[in-house]
C-alpha atoms as a PDB file:
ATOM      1  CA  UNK A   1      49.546  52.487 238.853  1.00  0.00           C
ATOM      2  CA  UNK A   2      49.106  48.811 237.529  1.00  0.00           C
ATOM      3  CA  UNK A   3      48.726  49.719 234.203  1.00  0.00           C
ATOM      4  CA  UNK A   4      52.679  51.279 234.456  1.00  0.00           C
ATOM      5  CA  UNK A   5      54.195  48.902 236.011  1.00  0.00           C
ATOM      6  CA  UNK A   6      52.277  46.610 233.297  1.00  0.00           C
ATOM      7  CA  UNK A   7      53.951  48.258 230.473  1.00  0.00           C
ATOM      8  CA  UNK A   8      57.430  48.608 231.280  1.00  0.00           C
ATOM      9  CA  UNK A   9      57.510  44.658 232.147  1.00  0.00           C
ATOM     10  CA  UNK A  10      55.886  44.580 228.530  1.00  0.00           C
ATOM     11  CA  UNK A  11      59.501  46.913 227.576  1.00  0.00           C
ATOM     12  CA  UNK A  12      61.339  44.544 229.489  1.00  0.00           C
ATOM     13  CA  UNK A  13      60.363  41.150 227.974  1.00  0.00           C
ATOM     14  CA  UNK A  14      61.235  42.503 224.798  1.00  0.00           C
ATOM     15  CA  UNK A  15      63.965  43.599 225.556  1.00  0.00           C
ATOM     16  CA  UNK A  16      64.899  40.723 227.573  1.00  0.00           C
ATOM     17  CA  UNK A  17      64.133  38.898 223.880  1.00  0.00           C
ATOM     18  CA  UNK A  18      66.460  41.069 221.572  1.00  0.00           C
ATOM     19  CA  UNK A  19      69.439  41.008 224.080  1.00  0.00           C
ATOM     20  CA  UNK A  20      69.254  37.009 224.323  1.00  0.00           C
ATOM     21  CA  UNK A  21      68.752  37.155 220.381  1.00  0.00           C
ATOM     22  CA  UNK A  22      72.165  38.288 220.832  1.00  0.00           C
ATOM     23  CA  UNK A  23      73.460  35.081 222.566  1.00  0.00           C
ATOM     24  CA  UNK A  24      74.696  32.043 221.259  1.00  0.00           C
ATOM     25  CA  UNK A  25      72.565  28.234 221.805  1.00  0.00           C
ATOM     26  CA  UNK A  26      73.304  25.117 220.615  1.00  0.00           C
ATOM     27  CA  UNK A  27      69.604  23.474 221.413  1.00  0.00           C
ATOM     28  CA  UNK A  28      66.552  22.677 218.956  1.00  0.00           C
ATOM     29  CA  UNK A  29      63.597  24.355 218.987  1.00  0.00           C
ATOM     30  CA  UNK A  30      62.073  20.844 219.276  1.00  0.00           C
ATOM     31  CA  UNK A  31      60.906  19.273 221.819  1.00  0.00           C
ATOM     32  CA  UNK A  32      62.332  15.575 222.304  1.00  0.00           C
ATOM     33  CA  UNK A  33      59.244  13.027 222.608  1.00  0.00           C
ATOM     34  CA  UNK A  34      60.227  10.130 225.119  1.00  0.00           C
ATOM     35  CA  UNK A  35      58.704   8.001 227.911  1.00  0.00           C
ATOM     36  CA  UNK A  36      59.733  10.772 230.454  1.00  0.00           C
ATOM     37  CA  UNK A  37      57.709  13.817 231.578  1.00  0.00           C
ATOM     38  CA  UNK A  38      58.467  16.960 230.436  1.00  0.00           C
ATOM     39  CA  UNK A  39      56.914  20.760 231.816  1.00  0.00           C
ATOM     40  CA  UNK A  40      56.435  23.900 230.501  1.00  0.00           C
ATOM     41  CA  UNK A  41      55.726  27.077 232.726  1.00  0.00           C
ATOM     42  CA  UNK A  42      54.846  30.317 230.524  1.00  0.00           C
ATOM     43  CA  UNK A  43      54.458  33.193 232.342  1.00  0.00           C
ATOM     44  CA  UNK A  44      53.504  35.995 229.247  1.00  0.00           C
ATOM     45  CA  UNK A  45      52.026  39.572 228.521  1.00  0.00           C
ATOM     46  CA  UNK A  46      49.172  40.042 226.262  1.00  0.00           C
ATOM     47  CA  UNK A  47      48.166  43.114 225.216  1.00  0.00           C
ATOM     48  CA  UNK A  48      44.908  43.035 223.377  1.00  0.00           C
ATOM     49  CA  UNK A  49      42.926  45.847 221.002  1.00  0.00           C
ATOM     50  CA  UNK A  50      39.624  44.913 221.681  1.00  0.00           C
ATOM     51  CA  UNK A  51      36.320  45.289 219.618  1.00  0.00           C
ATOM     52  CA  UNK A  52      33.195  44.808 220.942  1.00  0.00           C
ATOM     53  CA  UNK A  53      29.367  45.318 221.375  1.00  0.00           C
ATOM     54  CA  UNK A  54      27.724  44.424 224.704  1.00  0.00           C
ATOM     55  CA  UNK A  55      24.562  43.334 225.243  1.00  0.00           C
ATOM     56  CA  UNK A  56      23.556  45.288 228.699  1.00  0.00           C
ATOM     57  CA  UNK A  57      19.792  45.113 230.073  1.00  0.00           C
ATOM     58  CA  UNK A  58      18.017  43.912 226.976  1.00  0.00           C
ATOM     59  CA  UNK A  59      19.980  46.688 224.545  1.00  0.00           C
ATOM     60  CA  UNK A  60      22.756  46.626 222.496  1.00  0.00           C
ATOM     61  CA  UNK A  61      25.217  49.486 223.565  1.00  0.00           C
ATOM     62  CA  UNK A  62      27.119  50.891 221.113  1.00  0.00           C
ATOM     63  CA  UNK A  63      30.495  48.869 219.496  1.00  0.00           C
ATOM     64  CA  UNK A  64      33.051  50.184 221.720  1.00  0.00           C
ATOM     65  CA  UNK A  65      37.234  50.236 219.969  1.00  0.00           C
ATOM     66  CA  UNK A  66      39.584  50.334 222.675  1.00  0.00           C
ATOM     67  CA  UNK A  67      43.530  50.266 221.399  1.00  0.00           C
ATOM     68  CA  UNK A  68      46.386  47.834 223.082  1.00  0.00           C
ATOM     69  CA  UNK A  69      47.423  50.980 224.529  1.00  0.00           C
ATOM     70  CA  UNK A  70      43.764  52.378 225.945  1.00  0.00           C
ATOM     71  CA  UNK A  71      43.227  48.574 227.419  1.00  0.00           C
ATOM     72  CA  UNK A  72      46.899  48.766 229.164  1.00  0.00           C
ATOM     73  CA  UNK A  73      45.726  52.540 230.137  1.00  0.00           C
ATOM     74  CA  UNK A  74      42.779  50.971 231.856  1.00  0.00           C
ATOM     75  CA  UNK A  75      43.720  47.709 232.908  1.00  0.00           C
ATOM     76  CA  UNK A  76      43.384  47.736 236.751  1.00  0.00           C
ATOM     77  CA  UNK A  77      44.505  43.911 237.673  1.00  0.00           C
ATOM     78  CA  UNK A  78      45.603  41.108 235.804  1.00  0.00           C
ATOM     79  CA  UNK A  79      47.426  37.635 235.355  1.00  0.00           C
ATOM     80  CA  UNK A  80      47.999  35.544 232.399  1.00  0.00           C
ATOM     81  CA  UNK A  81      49.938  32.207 232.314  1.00  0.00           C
ATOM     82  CA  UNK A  82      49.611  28.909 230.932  1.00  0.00           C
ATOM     83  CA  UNK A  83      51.446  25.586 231.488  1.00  0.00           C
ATOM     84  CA  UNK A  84      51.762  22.164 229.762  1.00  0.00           C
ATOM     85  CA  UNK A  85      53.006  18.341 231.178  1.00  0.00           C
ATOM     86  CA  UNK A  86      53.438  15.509 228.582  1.00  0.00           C
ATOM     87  CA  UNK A  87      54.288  12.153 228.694  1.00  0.00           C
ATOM     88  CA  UNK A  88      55.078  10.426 225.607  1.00  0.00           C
ATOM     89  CA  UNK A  89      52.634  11.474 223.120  1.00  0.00           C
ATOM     90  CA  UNK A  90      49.886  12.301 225.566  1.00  0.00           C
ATOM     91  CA  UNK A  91      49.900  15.458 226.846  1.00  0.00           C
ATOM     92  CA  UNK A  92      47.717  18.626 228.810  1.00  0.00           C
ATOM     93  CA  UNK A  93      48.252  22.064 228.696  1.00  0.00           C
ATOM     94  CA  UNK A  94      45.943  24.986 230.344  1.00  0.00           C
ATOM     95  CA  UNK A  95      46.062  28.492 229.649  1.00  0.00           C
ATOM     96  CA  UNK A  96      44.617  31.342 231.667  1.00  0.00           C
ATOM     97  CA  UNK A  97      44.015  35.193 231.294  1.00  0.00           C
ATOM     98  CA  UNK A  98      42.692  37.526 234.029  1.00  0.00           C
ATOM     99  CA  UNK A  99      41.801  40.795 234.147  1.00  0.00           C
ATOM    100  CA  UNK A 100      39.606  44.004 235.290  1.00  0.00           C
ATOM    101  CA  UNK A 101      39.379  46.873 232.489  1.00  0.00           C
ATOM    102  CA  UNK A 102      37.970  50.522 233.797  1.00  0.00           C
ATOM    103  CA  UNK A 103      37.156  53.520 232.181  1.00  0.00           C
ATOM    104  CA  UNK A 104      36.065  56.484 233.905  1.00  0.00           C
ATOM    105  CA  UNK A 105      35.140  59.879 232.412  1.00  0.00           C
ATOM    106  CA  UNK A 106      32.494  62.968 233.032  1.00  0.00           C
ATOM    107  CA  UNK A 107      29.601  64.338 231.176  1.00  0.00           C
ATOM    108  CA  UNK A 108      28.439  67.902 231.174  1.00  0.00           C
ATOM    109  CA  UNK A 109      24.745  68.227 230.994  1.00  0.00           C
ATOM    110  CA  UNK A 110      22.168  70.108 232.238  1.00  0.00           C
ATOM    111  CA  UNK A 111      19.392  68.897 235.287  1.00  0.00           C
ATOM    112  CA  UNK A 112      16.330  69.947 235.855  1.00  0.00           C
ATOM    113  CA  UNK A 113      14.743  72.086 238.391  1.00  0.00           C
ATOM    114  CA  UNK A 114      12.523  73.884 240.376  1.00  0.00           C
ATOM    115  CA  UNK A 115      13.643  77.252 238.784  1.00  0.00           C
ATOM    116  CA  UNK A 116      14.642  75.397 235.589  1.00  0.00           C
ATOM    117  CA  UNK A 117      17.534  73.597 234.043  1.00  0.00           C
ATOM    118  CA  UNK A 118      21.084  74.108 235.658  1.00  0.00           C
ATOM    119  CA  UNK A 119      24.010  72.893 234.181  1.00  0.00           C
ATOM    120  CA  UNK A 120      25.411  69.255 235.455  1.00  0.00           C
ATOM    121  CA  UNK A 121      28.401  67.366 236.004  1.00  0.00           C
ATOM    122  CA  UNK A 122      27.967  63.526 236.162  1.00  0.00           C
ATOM    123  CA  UNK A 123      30.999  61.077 236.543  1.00  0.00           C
ATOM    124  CA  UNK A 124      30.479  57.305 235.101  1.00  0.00           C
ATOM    125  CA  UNK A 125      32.635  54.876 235.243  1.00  0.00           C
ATOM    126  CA  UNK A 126      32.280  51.198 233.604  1.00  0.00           C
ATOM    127  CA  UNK A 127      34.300  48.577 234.560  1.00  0.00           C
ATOM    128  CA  UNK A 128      34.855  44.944 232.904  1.00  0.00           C
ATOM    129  CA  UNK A 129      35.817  41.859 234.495  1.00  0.00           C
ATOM    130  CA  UNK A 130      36.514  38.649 233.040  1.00  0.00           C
ATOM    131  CA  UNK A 131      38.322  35.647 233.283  1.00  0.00           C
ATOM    132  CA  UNK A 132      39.292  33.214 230.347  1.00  0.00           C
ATOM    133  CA  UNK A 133      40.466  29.795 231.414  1.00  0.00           C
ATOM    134  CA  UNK A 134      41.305  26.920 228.816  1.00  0.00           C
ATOM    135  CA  UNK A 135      41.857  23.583 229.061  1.00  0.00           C
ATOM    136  CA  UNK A 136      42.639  20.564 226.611  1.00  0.00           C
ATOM    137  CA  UNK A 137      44.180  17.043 226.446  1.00  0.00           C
ATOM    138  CA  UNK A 138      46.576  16.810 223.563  1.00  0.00           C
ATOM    139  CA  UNK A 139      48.728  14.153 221.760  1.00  0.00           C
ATOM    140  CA  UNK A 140      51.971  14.566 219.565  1.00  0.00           C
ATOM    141  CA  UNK A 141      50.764  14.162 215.516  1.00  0.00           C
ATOM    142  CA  UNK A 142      54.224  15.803 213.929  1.00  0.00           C
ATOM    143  CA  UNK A 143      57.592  15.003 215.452  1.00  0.00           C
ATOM    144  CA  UNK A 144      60.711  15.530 213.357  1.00  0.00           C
ATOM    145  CA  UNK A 145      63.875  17.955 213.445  1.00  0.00           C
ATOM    146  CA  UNK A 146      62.067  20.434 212.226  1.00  0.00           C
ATOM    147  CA  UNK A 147      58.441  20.166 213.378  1.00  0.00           C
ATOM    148  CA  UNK A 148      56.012  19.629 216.435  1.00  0.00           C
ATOM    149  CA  UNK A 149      52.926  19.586 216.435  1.00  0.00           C
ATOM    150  CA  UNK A 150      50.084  18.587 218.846  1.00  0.00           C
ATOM    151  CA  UNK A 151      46.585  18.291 218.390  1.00  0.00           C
ATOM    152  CA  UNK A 152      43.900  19.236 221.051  1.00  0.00           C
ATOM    153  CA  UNK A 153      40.115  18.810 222.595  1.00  0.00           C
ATOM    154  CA  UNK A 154      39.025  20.334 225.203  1.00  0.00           C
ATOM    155  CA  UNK A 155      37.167  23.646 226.525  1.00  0.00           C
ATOM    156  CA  UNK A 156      36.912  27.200 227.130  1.00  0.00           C
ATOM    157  CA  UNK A 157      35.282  29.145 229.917  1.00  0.00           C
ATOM    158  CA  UNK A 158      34.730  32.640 230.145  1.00  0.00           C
ATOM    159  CA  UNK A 159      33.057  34.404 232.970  1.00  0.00           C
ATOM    160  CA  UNK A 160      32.479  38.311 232.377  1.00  0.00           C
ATOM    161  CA  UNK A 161      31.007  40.738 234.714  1.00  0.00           C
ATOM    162  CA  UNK A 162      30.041  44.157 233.465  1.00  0.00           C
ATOM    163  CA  UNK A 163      29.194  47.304 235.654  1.00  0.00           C
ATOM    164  CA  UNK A 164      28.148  50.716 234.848  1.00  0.00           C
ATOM    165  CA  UNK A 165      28.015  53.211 237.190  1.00  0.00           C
ATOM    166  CA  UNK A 166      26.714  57.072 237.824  1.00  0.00           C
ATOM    167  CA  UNK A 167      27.747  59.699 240.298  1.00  0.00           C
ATOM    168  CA  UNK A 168      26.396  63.509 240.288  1.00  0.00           C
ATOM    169  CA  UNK A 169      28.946  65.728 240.832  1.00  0.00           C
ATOM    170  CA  UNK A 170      28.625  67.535 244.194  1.00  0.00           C
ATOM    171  CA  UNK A 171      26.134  65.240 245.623  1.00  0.00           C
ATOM    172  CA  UNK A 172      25.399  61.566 247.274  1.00  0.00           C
ATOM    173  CA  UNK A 173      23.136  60.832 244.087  1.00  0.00           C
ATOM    174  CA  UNK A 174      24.403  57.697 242.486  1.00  0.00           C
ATOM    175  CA  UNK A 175      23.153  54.663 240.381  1.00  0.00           C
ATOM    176  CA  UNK A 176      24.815  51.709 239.251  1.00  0.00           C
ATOM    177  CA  UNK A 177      24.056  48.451 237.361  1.00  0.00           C
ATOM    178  CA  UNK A 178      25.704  45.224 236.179  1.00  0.00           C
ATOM    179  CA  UNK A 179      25.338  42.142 234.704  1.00  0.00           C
ATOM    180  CA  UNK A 180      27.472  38.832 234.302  1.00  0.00           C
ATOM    181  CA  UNK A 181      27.953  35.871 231.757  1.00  0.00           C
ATOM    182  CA  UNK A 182      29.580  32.472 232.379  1.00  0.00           C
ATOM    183  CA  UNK A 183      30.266  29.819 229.476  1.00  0.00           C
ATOM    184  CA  UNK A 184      32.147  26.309 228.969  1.00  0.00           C
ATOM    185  CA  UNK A 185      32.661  25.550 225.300  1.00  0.00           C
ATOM    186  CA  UNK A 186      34.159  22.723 223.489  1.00  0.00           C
ATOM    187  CA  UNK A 187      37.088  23.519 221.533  1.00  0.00           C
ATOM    188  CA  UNK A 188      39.357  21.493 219.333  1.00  0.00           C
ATOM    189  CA  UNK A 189      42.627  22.592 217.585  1.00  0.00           C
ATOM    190  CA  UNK A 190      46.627  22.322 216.891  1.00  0.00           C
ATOM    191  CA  UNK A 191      49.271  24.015 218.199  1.00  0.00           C
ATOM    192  CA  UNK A 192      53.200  23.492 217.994  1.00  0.00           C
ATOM    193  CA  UNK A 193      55.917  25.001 216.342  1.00  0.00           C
ATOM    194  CA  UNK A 194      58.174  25.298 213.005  1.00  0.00           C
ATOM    195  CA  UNK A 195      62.092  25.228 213.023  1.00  0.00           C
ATOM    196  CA  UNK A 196      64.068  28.053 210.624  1.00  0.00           C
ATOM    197  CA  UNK A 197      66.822  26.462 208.936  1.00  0.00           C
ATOM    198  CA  UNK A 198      68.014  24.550 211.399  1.00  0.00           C
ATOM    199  CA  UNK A 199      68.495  26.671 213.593  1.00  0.00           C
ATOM    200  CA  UNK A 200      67.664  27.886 217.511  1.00  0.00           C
ATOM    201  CA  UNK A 201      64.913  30.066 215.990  1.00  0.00           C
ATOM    202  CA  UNK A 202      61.317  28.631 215.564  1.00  0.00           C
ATOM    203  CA  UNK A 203      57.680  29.615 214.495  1.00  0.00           C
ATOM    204  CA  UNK A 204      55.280  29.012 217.250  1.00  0.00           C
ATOM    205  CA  UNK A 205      51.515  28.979 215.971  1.00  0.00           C
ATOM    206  CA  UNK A 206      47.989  27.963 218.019  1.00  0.00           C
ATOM    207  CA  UNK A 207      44.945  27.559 216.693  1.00  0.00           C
ATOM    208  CA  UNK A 208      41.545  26.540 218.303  1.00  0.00           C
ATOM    209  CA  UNK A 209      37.824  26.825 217.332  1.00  0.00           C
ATOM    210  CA  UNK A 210      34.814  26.077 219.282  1.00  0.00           C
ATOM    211  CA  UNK A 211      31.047  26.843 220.917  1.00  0.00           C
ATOM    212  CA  UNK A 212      27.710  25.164 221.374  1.00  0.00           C
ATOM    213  CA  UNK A 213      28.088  25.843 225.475  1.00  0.00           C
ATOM    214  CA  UNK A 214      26.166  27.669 227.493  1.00  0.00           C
ATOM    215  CA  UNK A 215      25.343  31.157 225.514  1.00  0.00           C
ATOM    216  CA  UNK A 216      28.376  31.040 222.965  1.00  0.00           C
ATOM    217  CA  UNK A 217      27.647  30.751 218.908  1.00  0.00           C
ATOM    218  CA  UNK A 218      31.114  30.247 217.741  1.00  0.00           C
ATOM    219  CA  UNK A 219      34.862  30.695 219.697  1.00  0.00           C
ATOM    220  CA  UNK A 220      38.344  30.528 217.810  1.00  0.00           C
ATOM    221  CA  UNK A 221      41.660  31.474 218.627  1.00  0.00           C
ATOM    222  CA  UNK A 222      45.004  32.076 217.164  1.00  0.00           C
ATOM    223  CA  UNK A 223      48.240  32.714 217.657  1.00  0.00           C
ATOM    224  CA  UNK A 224      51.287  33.339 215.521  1.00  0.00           C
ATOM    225  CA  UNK A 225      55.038  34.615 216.255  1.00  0.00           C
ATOM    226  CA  UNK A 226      58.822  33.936 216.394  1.00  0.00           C
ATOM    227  CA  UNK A 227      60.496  32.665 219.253  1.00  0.00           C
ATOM    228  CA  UNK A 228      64.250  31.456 220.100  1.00  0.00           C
ATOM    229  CA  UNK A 229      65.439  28.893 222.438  1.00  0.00           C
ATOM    230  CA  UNK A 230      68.396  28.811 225.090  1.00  0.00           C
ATOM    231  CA  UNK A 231      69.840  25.766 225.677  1.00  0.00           C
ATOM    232  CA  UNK A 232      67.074  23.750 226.395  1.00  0.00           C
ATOM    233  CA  UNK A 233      65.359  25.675 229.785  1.00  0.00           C
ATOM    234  CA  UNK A 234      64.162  28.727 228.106  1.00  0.00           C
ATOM    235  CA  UNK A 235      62.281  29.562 225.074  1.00  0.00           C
ATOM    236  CA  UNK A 236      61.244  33.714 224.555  1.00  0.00           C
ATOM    237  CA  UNK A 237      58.991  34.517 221.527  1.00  0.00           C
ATOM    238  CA  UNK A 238      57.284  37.587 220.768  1.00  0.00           C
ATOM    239  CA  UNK A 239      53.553  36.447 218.784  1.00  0.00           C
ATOM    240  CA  UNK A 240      50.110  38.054 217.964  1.00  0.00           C
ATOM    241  CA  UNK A 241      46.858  36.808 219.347  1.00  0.00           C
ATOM    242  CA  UNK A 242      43.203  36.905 218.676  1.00  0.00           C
ATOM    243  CA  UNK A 243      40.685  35.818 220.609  1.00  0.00           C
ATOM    244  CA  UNK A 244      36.985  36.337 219.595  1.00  0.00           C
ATOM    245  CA  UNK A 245      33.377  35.098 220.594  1.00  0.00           C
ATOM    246  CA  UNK A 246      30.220  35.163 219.093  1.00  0.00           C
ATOM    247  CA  UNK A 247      27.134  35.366 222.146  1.00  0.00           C
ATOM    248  CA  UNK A 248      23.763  34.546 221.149  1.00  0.00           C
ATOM    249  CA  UNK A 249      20.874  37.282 222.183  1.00  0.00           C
ATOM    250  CA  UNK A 250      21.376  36.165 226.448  1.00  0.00           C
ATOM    251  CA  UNK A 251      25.019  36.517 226.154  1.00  0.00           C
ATOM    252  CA  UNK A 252      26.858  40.337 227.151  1.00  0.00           C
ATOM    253  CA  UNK A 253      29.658  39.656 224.161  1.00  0.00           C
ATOM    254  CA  UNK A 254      28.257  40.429 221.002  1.00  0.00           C
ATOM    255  CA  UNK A 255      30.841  39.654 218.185  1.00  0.00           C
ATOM    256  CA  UNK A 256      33.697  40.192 220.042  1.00  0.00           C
ATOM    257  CA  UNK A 257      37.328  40.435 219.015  1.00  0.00           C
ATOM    258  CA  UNK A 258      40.607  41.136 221.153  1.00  0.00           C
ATOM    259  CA  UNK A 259      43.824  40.861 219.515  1.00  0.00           C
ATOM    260  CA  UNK A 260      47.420  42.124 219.666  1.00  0.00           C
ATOM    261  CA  UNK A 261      50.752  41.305 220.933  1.00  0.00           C
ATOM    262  CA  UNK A 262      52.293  38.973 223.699  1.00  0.00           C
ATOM    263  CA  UNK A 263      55.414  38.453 224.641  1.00  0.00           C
ATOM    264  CA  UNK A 264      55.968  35.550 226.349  1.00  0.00           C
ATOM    265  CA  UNK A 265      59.326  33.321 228.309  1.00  0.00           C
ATOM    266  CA  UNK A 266      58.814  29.765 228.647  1.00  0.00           C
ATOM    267  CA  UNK A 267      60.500  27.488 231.341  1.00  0.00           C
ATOM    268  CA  UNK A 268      61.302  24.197 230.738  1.00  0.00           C
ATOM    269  CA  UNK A 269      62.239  20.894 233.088  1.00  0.00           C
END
């Protein structure tokens, strides 16, 4: 019951967010650049709608539309974090998103046999794995009271397995198939954030775009939202997020988007 347990964290962190709206900081939004490290742990919750068509055994199956809510309803594992460490001007950050999608339904047909057709009950089930890791060096380019921003090169792997599988209702007769991509692409972008009037609130916005590795045409990114910080250990934002990636013909993601919300708490020491 992952998927459950999954959304009423999702409940929590925004509600964890309104009720700290609620409280009272002193601290900016903006981070203070100085000759001393400085880390940032960011445990968050991403719940994408995804669009997609994959590429399976030398065929293009059909574009499949799942919701936030159908990708929570079939999400069976998962872990997404990311984490930055700067120094000065110079930093690096990583970011990484896990997780194992199935869907299982049955199809009435009808079989064939040696007195003729007789209706059939087959379950299938198709299950997605993948795992999205990035990584980039970055260094400070906007620093005042009410801006920070960082700009950033570095890459973006995905690896993606994809399994189908058949089972005949009633019997041992099965069948099953998969097939897995892996890709590193170069990325480059800006991310950072945007006071509000001077106060605890902020705009927090990421933006990458990238490809030419491995199978991958084009990859971008981007992320926009509102977030408040607490003194200065904690930051909370709620944000949207899109992710997509363009596969040439030997890649399994054929124009592929996933978007929706996150919700996000960020420690800071």
């Amino acid at each position: 019951m992952f998927h459950k347990a999954l959304k009423l964290t999702l409940a929590g962190c925004v509600a964890l967010l309104m009720s700290l709206a609620q409280a009272q900081s002193d601290g900016s939004p903006i981070p203070k650049v100085s000759d001393q490290w400085r880390f940032e742990v960011t445990p968050y919750l991403w719940s994408p709608g995804i669009s997609s068509t994959l590429f399976f055994n030398d065929k293009y199956l059909n574009t499949a539309v799942l919701s936030s809510s159908n990708v929570l309803g079939d999400l069976k594992a998962g872990g997404m974090i990311a984490a930055e460490a700067h120094y000065g001007n110079w930093g690096i950050m990583g970011d990484l998103v896990s997780a194992t999608l199935q869907q299982n339904q049955t199809i009435s047909t009808t079989a064939p046999t040696a007195q003729g057709a007789v209706p059939a009950r087959f379950a299938t089930s198709a299950t997605l794995q993948q795992t999205i890791l990035t990584g980039a060096a970055t260094y400070t380019v906007i620093n005042n009271k009410d801006a920070y921003f960082d700009g950033l090169v570095g890459v973006r792997s995905i690896a993606i397995t994809a399994t189908l599988g058949l089972v005949l209702d009633g019997t041992s007769l099965h069948a099953s198939d998969s097939k897995s991509t892996s890709t590193v692409d170069p990325i480059v972008g800006l991310k950072g954030r945007y006071r509000l009037a001077d106060s605890t609130w902020y705009i927090p916005l990421y933006a990458d775009i990238g490809g030419g590795g491995g199978t991958t045409n084009m990859t971008w990114q981007g992320m926009i939202g509102v977030g408040k910080t607490f003194d200065k250990w904690i930051d909370v934002s709620l944000a949207y997020r899109a992710l997509y990636y363009d596969m040439n013909s030997n890649g399994l993601l054929q124009k592929t988007t996933m978007k929706g919300p996150q919700a996000a708490i960020t420690f800071k020491f």
